[in-house]
N, C-alpha and C. Protein backbone atom coordinates (compact mmCIF):
# COMPACT_ATOMS: atom_id res chain seq x y z
N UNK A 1 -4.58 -18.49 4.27
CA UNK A 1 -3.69 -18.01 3.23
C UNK A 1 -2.40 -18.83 3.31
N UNK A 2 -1.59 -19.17 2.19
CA UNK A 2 -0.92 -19.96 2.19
C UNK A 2 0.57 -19.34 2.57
N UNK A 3 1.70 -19.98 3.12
CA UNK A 3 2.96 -18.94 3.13
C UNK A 3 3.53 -18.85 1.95
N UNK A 4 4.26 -17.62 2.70
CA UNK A 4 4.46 -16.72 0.94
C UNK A 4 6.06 -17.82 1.13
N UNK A 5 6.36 -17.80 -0.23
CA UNK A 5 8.04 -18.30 -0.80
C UNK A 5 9.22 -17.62 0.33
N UNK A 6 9.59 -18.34 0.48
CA UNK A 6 11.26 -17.42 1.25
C UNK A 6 11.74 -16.32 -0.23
N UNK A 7 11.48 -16.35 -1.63
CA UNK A 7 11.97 -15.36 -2.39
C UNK A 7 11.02 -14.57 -2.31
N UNK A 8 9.98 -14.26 -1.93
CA UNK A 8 9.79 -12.85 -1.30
C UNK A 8 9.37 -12.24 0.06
N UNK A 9 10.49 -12.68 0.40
CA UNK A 9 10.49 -12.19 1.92
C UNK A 9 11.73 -11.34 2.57
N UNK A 10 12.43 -10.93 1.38
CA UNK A 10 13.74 -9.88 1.59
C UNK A 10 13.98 -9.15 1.10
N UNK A 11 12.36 -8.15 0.66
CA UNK A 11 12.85 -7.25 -0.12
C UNK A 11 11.35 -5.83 0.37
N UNK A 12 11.16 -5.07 0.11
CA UNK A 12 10.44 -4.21 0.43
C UNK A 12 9.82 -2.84 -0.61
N UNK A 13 8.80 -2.94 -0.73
CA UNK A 13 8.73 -1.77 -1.86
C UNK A 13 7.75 -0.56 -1.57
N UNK A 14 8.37 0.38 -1.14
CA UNK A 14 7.02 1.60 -0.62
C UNK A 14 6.83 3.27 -1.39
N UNK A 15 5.56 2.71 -1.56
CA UNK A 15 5.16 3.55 -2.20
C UNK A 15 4.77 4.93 -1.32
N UNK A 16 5.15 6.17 -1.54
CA UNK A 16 4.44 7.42 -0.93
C UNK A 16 4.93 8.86 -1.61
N UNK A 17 3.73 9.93 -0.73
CA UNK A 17 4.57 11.36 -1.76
C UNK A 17 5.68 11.99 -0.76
N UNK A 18 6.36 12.42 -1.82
CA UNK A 18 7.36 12.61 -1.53
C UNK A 18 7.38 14.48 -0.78
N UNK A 19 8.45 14.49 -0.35
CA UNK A 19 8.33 15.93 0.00
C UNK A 19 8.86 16.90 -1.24
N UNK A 20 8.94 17.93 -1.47
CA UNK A 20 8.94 18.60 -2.51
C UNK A 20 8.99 19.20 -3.38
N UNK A 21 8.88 19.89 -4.86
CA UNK A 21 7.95 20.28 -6.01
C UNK A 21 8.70 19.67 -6.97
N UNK A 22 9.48 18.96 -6.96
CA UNK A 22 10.78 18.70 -8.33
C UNK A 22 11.81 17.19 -7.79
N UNK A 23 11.34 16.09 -8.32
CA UNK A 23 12.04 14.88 -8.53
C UNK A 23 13.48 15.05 -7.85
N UNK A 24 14.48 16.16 -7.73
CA UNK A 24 15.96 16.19 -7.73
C UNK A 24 15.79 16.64 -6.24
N UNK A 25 14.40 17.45 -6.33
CA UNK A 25 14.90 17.83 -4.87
C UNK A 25 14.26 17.26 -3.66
N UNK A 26 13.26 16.24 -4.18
CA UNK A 26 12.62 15.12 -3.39
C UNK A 26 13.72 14.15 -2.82
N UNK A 27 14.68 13.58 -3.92
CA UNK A 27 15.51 12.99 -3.95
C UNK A 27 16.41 13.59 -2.99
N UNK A 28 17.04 14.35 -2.94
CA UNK A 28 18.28 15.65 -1.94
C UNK A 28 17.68 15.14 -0.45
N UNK A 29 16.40 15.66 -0.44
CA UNK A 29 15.95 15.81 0.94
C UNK A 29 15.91 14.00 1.38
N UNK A 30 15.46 12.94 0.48
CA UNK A 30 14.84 11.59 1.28
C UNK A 30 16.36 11.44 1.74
N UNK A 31 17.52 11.60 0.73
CA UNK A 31 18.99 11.04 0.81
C UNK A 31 19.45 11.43 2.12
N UNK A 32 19.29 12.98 2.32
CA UNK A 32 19.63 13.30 3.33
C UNK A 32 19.34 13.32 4.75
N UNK A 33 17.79 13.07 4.58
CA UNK A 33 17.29 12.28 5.94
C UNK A 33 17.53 11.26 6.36
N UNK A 34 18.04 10.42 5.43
CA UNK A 34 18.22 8.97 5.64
C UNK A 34 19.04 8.62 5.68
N UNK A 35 20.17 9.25 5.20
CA UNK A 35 21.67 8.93 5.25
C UNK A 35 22.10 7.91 3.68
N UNK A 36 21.46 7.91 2.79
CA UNK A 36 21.36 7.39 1.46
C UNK A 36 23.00 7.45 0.73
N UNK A 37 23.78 6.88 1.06
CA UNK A 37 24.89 6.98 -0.15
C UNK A 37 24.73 7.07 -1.47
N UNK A 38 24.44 7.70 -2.09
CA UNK A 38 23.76 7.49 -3.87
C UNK A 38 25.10 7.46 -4.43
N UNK A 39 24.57 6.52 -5.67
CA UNK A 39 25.93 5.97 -6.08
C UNK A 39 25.88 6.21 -7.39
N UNK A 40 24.74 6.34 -7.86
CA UNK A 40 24.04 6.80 -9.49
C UNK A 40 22.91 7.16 -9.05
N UNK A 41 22.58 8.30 -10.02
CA UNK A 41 21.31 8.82 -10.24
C UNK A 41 21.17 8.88 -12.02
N UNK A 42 19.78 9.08 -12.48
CA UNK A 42 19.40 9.18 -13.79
C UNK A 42 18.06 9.61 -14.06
N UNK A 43 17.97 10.62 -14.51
CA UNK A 43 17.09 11.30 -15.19
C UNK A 43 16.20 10.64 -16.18
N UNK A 44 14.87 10.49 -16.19
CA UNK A 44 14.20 9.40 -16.57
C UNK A 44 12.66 10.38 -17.06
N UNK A 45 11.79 9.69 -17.75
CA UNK A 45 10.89 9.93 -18.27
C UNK A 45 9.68 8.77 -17.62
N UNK A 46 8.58 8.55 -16.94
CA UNK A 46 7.98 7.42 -16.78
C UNK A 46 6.40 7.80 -17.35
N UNK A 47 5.97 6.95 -18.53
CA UNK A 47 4.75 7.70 -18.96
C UNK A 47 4.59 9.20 -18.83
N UNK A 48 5.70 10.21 -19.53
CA UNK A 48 5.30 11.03 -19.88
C UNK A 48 5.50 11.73 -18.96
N UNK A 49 5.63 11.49 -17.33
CA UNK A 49 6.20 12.38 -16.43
C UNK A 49 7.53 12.08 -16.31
N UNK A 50 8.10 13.44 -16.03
CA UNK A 50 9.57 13.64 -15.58
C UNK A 50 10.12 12.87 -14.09
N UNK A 51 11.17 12.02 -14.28
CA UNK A 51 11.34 11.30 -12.63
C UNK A 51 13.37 11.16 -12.62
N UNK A 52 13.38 10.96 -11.42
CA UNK A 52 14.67 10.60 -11.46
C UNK A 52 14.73 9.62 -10.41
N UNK A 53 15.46 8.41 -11.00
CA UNK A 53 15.89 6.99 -10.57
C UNK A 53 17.74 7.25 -9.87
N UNK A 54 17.56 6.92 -8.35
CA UNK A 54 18.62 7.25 -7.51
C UNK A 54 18.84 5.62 -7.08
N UNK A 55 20.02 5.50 -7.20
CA UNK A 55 20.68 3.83 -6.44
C UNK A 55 21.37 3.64 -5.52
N UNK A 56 21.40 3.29 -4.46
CA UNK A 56 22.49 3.50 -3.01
C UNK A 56 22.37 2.69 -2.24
N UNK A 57 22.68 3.11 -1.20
CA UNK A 57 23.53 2.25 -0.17
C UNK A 57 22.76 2.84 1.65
N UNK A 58 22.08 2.09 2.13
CA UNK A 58 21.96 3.33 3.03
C UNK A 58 22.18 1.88 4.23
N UNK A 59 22.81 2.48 6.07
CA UNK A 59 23.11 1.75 6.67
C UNK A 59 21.84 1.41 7.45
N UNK A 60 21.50 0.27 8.20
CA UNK A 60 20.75 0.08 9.69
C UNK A 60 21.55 -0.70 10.61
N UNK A 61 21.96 0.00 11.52
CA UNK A 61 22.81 -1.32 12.57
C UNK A 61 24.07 -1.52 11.51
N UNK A 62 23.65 -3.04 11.93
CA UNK A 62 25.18 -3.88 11.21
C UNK A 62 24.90 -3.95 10.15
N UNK A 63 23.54 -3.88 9.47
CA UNK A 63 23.60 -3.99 8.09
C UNK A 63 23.56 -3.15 6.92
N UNK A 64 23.83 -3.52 5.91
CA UNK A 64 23.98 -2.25 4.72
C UNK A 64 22.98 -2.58 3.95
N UNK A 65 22.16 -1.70 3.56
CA UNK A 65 20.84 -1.86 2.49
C UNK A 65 21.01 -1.37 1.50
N UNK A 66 20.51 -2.08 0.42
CA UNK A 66 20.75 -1.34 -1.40
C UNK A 66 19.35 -0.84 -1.36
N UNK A 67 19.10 0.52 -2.43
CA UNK A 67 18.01 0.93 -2.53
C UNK A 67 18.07 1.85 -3.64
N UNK A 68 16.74 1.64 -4.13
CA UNK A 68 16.32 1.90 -5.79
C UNK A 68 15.11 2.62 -5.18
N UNK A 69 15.65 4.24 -5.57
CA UNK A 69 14.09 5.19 -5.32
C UNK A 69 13.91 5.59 -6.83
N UNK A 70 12.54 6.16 -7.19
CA UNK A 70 11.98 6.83 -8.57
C UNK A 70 11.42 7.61 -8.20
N UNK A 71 11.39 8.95 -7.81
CA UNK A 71 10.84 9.49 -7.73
C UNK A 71 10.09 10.74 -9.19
N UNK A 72 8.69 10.49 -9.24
CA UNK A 72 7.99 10.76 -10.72
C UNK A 72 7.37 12.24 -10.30
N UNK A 73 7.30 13.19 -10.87
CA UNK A 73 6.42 14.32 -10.82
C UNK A 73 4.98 14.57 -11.36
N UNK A 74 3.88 14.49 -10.89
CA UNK A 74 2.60 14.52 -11.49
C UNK A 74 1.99 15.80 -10.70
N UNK A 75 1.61 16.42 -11.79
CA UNK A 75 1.41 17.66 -11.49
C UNK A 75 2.11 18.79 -10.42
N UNK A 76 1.54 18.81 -9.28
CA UNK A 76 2.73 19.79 -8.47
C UNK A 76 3.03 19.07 -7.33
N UNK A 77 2.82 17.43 -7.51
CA UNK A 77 3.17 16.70 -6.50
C UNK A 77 4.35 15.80 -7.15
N UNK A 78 5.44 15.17 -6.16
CA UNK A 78 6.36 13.96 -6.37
C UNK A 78 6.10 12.63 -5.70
N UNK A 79 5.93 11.48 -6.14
CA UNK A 79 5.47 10.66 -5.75
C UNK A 79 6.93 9.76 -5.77
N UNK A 80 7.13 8.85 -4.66
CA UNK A 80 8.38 8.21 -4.53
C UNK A 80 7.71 6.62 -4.54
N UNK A 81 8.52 5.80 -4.93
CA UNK A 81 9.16 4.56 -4.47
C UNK A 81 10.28 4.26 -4.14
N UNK A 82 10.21 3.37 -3.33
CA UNK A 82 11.99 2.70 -2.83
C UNK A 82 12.01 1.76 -2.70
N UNK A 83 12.50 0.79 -3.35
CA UNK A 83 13.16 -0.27 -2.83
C UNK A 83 13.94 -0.61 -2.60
N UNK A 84 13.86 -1.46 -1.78
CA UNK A 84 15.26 -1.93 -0.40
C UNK A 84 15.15 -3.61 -0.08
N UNK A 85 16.78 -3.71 -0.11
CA UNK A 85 16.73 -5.37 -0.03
C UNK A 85 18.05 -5.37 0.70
N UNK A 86 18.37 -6.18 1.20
CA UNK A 86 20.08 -6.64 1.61
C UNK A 86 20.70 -6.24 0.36
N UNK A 87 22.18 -6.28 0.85
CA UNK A 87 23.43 -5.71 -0.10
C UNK A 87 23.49 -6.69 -1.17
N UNK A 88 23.46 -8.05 -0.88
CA UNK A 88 23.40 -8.93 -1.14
C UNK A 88 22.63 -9.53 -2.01
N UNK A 89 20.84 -9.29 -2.15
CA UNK A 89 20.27 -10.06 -2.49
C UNK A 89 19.49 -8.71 -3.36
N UNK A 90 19.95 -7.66 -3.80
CA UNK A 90 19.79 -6.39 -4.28
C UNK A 90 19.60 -6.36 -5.30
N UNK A 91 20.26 -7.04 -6.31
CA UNK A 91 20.64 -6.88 -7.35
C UNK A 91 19.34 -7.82 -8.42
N UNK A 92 18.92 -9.20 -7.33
CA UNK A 92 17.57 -9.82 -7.47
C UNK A 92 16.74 -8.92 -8.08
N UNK A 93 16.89 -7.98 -7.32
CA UNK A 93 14.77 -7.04 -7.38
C UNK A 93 14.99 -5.99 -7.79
N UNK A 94 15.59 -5.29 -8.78
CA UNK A 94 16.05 -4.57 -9.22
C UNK A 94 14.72 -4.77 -10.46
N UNK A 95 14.82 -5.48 -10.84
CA UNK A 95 13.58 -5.73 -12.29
C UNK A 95 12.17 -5.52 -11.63
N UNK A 96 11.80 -5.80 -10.77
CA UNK A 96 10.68 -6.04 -10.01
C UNK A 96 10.57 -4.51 -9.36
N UNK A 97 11.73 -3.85 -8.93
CA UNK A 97 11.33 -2.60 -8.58
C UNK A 97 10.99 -1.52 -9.61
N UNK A 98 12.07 -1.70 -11.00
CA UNK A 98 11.82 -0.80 -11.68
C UNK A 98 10.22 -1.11 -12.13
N UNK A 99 9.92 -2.43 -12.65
CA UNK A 99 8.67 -2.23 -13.22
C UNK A 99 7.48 -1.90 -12.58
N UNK A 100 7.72 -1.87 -10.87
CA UNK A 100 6.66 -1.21 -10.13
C UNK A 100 6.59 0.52 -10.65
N UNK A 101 7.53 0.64 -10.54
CA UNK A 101 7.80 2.46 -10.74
C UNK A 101 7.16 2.71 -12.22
N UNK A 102 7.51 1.62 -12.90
CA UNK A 102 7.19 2.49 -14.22
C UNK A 102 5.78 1.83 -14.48
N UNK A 103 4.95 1.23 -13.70
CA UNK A 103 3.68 1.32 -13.91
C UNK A 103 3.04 1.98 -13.66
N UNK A 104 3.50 3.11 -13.00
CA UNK A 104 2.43 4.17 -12.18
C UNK A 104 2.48 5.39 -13.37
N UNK A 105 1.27 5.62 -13.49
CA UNK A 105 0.72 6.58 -14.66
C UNK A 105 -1.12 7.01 -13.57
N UNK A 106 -1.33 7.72 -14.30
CA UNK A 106 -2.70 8.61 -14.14
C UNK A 106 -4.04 7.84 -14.19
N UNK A 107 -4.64 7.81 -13.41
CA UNK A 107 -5.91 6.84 -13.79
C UNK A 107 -6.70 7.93 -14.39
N UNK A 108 -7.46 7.14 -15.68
CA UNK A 108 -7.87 7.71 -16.80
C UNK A 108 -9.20 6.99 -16.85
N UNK A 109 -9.32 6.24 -16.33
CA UNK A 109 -10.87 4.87 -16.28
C UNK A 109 -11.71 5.65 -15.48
N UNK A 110 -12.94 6.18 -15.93
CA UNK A 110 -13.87 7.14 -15.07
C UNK A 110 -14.36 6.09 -14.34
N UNK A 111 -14.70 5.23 -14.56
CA UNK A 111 -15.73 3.71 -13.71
C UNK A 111 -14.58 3.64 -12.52
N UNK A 112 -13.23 4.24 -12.26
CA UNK A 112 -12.10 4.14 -11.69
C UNK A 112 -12.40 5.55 -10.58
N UNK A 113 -12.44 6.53 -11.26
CA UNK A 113 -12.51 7.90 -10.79
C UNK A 113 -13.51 7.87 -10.03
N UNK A 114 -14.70 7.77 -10.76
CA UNK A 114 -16.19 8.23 -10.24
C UNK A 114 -16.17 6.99 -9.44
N UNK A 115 -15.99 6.85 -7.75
CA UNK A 115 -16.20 5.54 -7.10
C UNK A 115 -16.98 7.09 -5.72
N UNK A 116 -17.64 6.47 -4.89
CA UNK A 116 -18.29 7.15 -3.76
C UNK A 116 -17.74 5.80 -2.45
N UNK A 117 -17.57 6.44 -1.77
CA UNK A 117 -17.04 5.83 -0.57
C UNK A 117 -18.07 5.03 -0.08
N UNK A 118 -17.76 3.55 0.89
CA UNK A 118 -18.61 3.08 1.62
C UNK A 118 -19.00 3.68 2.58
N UNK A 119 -19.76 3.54 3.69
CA UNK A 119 -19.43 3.99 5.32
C UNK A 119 -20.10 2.96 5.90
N UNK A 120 -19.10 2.48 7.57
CA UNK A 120 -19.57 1.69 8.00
C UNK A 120 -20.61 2.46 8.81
N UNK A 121 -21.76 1.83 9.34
CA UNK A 121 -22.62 2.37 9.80
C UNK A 121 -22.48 1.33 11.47
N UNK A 122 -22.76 1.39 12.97
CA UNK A 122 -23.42 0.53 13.79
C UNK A 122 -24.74 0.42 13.90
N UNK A 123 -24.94 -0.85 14.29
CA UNK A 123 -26.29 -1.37 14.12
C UNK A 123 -26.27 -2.23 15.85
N UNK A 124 -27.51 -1.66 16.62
CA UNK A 124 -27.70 -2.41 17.77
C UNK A 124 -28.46 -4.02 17.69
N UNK A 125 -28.27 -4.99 18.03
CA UNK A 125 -28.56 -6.29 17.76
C UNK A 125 -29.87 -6.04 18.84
N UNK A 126 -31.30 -6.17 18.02
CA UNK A 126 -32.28 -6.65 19.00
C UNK A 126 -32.78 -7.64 19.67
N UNK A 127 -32.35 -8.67 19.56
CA UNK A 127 -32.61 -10.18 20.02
C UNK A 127 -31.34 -11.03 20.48
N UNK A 128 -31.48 -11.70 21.15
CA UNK A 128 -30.04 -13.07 21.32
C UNK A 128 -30.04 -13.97 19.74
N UNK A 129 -29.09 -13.69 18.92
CA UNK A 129 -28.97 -14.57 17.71
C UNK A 129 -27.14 -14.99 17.14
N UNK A 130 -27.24 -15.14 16.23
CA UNK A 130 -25.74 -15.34 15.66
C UNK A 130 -25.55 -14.42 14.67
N UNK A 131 -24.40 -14.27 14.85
CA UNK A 131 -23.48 -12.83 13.63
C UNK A 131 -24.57 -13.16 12.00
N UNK A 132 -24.17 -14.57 11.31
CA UNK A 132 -24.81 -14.41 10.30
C UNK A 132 -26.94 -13.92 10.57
N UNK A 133 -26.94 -14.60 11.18
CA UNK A 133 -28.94 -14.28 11.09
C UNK A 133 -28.71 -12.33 11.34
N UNK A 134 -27.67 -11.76 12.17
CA UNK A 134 -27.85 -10.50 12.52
C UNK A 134 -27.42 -9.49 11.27
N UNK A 135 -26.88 -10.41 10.07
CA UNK A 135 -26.49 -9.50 9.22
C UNK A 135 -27.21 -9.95 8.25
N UNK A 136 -28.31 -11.22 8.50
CA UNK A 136 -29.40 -11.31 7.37
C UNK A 136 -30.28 -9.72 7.49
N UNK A 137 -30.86 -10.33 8.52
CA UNK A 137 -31.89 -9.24 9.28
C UNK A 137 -31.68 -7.53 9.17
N UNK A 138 -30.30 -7.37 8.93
CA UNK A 138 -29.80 -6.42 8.35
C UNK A 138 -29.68 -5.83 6.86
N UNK A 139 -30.40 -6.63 6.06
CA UNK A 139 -30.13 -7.07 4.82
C UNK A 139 -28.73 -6.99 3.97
N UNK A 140 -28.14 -7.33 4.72
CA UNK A 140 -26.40 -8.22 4.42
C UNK A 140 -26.42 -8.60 3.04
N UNK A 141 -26.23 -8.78 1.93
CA UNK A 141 -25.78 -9.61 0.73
C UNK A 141 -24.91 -10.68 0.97
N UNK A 142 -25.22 -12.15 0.83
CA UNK A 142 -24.71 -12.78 0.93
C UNK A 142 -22.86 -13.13 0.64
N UNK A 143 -22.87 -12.57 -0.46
CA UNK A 143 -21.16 -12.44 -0.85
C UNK A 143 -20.23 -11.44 0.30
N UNK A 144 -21.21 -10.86 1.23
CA UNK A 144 -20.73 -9.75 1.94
C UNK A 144 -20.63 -10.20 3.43
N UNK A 145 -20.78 -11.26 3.68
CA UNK A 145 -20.57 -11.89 4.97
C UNK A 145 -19.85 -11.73 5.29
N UNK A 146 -18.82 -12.75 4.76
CA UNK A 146 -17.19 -13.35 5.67
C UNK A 146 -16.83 -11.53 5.44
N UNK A 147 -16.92 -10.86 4.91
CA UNK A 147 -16.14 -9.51 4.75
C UNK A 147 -16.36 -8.99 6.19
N UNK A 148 -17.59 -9.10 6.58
CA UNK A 148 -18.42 -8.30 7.63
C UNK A 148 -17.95 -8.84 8.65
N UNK A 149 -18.05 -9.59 8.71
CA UNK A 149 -17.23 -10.90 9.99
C UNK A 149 -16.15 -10.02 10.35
N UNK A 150 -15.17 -10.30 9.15
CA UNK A 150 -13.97 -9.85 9.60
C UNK A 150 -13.47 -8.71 10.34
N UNK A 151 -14.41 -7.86 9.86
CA UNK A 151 -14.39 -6.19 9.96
C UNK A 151 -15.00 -6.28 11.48
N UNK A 152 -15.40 -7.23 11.74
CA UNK A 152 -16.44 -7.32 13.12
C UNK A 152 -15.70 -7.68 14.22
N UNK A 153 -14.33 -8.78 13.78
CA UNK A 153 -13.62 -9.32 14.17
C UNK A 153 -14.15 -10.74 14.83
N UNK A 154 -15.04 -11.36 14.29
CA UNK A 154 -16.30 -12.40 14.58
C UNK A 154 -15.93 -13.27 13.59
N UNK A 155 -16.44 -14.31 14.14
CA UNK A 155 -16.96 -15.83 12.62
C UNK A 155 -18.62 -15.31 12.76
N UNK A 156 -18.75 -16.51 12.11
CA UNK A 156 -20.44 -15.91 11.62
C UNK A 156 -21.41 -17.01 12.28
N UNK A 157 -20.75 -17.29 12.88
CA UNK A 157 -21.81 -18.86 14.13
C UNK A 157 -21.32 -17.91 15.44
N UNK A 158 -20.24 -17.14 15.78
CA UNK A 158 -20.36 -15.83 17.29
C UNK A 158 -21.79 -15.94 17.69
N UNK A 159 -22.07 -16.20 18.49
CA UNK A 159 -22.87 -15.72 19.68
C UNK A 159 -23.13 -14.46 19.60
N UNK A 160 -24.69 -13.27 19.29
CA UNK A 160 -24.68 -12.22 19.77
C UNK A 160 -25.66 -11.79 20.73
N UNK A 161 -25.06 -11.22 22.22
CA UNK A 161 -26.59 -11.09 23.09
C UNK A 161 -27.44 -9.62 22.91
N UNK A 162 -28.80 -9.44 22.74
CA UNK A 162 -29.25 -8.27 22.47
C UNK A 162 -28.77 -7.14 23.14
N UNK A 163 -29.00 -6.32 22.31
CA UNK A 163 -27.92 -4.91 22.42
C UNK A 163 -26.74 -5.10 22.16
N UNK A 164 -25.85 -5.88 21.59
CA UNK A 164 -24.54 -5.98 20.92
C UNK A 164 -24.37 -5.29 19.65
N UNK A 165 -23.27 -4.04 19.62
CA UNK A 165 -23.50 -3.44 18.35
C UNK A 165 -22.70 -3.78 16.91
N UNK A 166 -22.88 -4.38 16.41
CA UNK A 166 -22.19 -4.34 15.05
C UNK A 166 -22.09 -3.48 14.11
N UNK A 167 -20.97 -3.83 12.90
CA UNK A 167 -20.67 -2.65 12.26
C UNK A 167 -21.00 -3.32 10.93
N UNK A 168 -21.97 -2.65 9.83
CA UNK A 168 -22.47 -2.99 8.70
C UNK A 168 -22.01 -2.04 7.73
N UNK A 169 -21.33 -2.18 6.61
CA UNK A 169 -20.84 -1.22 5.37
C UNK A 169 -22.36 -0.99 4.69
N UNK A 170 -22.59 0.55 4.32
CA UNK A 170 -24.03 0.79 3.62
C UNK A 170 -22.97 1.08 2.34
């Protein structure tokens, strides 16, 4: 993988739910755990759910962090973002944070909804062979190799001696 740009490497965006039942008071509680200076807040609409967008200041050490939370209400849950950058370089990702926030809406795509989980399964290796022949023999799908590897923590020329267990997604 190639390295990422030095322009995005000073900024942070996290998504999670928030604690709870109402945007204002998700907001109260993150501020106050965290020590959040809010400097503006605003009452906001994002696809149709109710949210409120908070802007501040919060400290670590020597440094001072700007931060842009949204917190959105969907159903009887609050879901937060925050982003956080230097004091400095804040004002950058400000576009990039809001439009994370305001993409989050309801998945409505059943081919989205209706998904059934994988599970990895182990599999004991009966013979002395290599990772790929052990995940032929397994009937592996070819596009599903290097995945398997990885998950294996293996290349696919590894050495395996019989009775070595691997882990295969059914």
């Amino acid at each position: 993988m190639p390295p990422k740009p030095k322009e995005f490497e000073s900024a942070v965006l996290i998504f999670t739910l928030a604690p709870g039942t109402d945007p204002r008071n998700a907001a109260d509680m993150f501020s106050q755990k965290n020590n959040v200076n809010v400097s503006n807040s605003t009452a906001m609409t994002v696809n149709g759910m109710n949210a409120l967008k908070t802007v501040g200041v919060m400290s670590s050490g020597e440094q001072t962090i700007g931060i842009a939370s949204y917190y959105i209400k969907m159903d009887d849950k609050v879901f937060a973002f925050h982003g956080l950058a230097s004091q400095q370089e804040f004002g950058g990702y400000t576009a990039q944070f809001e439009a994370s926030a305001h993409g989050f809406n309801r998945i409505t795509d059943q081919s989205k909804i209706d998904v059934s989980p994988k599970k990895i399964t182990v599999r004991k290796v009966q013979e002395n062979t290599i990772l790929k022949k052990a995940f032929n023999g397994f009937g592996v799908p070819e596009d599903e190799l290097e995945r398997l590897a990885v998950i294996n923590g293996m290349e696919l020329t590894d050495a395996l001696e019989a009775g070595t267990r691997i882990k295969i997604v059914a």
